[in-house]
N, C-alpha and C. Protein backbone atom coordinates (compact mmCIF):
# COMPACT_ATOMS: atom_id res chain seq x y z
N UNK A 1 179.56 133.08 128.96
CA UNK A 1 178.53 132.26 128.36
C UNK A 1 177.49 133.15 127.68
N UNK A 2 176.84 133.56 128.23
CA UNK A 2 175.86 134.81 127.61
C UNK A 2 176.14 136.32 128.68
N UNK A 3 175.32 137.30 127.92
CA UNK A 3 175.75 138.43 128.64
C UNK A 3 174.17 139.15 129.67
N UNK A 4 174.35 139.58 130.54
CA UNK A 4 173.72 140.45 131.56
C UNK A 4 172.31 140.18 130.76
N UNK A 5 172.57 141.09 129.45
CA UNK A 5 171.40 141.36 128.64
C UNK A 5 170.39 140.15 128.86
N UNK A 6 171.05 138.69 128.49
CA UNK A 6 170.17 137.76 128.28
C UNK A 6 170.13 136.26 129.49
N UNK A 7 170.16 137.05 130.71
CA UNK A 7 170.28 136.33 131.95
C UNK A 7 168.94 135.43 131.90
N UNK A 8 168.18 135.86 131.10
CA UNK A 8 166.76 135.28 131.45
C UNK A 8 167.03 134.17 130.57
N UNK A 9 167.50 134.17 129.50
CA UNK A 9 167.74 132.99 128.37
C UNK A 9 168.45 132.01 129.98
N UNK A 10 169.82 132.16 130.18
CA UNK A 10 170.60 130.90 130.99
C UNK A 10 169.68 130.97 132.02
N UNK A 11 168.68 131.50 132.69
CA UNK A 11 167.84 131.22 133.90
C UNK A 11 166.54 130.31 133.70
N UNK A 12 166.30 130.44 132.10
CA UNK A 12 165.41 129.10 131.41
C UNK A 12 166.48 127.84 131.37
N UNK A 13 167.38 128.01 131.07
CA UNK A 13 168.35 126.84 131.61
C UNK A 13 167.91 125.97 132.61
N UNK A 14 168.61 127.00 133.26
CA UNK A 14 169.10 126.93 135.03
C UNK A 14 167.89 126.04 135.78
N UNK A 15 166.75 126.77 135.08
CA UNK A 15 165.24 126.59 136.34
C UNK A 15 164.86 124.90 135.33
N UNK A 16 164.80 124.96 134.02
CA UNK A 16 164.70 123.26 133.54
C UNK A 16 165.30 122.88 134.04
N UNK A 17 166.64 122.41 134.14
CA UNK A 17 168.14 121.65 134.39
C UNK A 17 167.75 121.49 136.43
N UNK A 18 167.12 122.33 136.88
CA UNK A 18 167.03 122.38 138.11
C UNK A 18 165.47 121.33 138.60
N UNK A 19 164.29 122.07 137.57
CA UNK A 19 163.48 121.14 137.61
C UNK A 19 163.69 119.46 137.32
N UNK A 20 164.67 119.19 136.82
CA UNK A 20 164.72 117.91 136.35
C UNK A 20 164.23 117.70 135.36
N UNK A 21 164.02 118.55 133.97
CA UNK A 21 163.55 118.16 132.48
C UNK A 21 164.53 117.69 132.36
N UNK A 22 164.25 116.86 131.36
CA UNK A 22 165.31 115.77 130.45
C UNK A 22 165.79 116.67 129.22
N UNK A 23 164.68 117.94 128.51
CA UNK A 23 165.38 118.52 127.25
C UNK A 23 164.12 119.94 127.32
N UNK A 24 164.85 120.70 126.59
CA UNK A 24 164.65 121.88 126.30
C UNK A 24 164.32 121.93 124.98
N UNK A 25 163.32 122.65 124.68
CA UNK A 25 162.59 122.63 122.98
C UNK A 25 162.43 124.22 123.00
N UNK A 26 163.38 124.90 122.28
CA UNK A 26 163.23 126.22 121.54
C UNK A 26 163.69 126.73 120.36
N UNK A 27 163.17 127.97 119.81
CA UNK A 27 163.24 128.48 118.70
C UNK A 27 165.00 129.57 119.44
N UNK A 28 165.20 129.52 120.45
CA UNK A 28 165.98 130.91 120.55
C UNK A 28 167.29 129.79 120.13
N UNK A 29 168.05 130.50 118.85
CA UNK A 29 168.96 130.21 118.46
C UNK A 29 170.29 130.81 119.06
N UNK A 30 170.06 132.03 119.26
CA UNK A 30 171.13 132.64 119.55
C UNK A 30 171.88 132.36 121.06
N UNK A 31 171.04 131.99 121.94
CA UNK A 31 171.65 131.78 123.51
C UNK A 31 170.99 130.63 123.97
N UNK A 32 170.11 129.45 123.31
CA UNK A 32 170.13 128.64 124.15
C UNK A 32 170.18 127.25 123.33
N UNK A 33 169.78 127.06 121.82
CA UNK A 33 169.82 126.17 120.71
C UNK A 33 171.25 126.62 120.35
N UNK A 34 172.35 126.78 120.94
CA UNK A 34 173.08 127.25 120.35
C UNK A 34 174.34 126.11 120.44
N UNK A 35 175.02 125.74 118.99
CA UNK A 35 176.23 124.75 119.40
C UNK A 35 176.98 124.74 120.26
N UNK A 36 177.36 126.07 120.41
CA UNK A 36 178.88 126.82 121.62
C UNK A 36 178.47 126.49 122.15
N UNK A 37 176.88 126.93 122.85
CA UNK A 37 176.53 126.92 124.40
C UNK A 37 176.05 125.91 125.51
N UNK A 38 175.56 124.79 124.29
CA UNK A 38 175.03 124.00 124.85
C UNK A 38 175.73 122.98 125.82
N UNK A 39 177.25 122.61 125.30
CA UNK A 39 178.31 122.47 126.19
C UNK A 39 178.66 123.08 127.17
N UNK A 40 178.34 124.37 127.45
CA UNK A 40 178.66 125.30 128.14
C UNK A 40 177.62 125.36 129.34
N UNK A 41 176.62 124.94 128.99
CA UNK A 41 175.21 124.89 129.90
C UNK A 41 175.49 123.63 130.89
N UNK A 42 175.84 122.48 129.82
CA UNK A 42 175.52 121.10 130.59
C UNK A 42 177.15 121.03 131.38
N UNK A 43 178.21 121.91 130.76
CA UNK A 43 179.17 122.12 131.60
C UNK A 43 179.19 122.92 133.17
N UNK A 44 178.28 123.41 133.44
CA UNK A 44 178.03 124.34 134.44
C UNK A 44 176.93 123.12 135.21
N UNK A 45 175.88 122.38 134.30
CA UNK A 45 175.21 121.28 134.97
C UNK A 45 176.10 120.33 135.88
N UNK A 46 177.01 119.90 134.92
CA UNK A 46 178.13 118.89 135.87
C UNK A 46 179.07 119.10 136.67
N UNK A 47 179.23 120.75 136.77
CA UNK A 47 180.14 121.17 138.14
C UNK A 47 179.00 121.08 139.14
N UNK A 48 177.94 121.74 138.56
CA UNK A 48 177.15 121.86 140.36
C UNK A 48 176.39 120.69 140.84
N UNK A 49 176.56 119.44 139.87
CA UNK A 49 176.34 118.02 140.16
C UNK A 49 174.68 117.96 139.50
N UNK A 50 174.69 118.72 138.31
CA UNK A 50 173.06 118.13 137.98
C UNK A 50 173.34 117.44 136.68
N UNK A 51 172.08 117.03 135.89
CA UNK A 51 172.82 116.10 134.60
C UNK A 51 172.41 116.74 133.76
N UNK A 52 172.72 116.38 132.07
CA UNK A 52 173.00 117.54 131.29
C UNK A 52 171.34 116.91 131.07
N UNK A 53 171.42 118.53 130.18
CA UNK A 53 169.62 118.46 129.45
C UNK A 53 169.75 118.95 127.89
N UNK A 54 168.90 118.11 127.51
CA UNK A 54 169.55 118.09 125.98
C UNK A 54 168.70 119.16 125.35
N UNK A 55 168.81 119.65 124.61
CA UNK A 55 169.06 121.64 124.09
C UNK A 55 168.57 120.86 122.19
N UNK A 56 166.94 121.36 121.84
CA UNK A 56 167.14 121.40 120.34
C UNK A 56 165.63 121.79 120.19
N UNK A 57 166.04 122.13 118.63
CA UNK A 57 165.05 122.84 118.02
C UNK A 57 163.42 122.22 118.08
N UNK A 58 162.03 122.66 117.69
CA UNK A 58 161.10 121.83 117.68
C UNK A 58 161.04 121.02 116.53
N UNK A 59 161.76 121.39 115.36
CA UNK A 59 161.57 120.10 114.40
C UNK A 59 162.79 119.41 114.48
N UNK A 60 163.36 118.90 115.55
CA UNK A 60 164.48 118.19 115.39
C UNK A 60 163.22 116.97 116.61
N UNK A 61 162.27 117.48 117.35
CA UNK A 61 161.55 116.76 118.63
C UNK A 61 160.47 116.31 117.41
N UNK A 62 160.11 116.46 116.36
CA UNK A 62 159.36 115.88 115.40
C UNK A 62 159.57 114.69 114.98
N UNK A 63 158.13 113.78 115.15
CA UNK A 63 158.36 112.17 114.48
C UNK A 63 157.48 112.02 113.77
N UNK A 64 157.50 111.21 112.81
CA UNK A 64 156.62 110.54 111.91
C UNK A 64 156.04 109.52 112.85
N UNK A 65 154.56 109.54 112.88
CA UNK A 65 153.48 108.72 113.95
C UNK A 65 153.97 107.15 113.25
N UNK A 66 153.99 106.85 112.51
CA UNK A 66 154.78 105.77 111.71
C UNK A 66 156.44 105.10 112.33
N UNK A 67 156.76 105.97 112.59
CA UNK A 67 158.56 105.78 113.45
C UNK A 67 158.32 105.16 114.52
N UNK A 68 159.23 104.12 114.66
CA UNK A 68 159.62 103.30 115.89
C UNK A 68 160.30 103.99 116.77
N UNK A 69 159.69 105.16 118.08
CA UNK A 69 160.40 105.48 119.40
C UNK A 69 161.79 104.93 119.77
């Protein structure tokens, strides 16, 4: 999934997904906004019985104050 180097990236995972956040809002593209991985995260969520947490950028969490929630 990721390497040694960037244990701290999947341990921001680990510790949301553990806290019970519903989603993750970051800029790190490479190991945690990442397409591959994000399956890979919420796949490791549903072996150890937690639920997935949804993984995206901050302007994807952007609304127009105007938009219906």
């Amino acid at each position: 999934m990721v390497g040694r180097r960037w244990d701290v990236d999947a341990l921001h995972v680990a510790v949301a997904t553990a806290s019970g956040c519903r989603a993750i809002i970051s800029w790190n593209f490479k190991h945690i906004v990442n397409f591959r991985r994000i399956p890979l995260y919420n796949g490791v969520n549903q072996i150890q019985g937690y639920a997935a947490i949804a993984i995206h950028t901050p302007q994807e969490m952007v609304f127009d104050e105007e938009e219906e929630l």
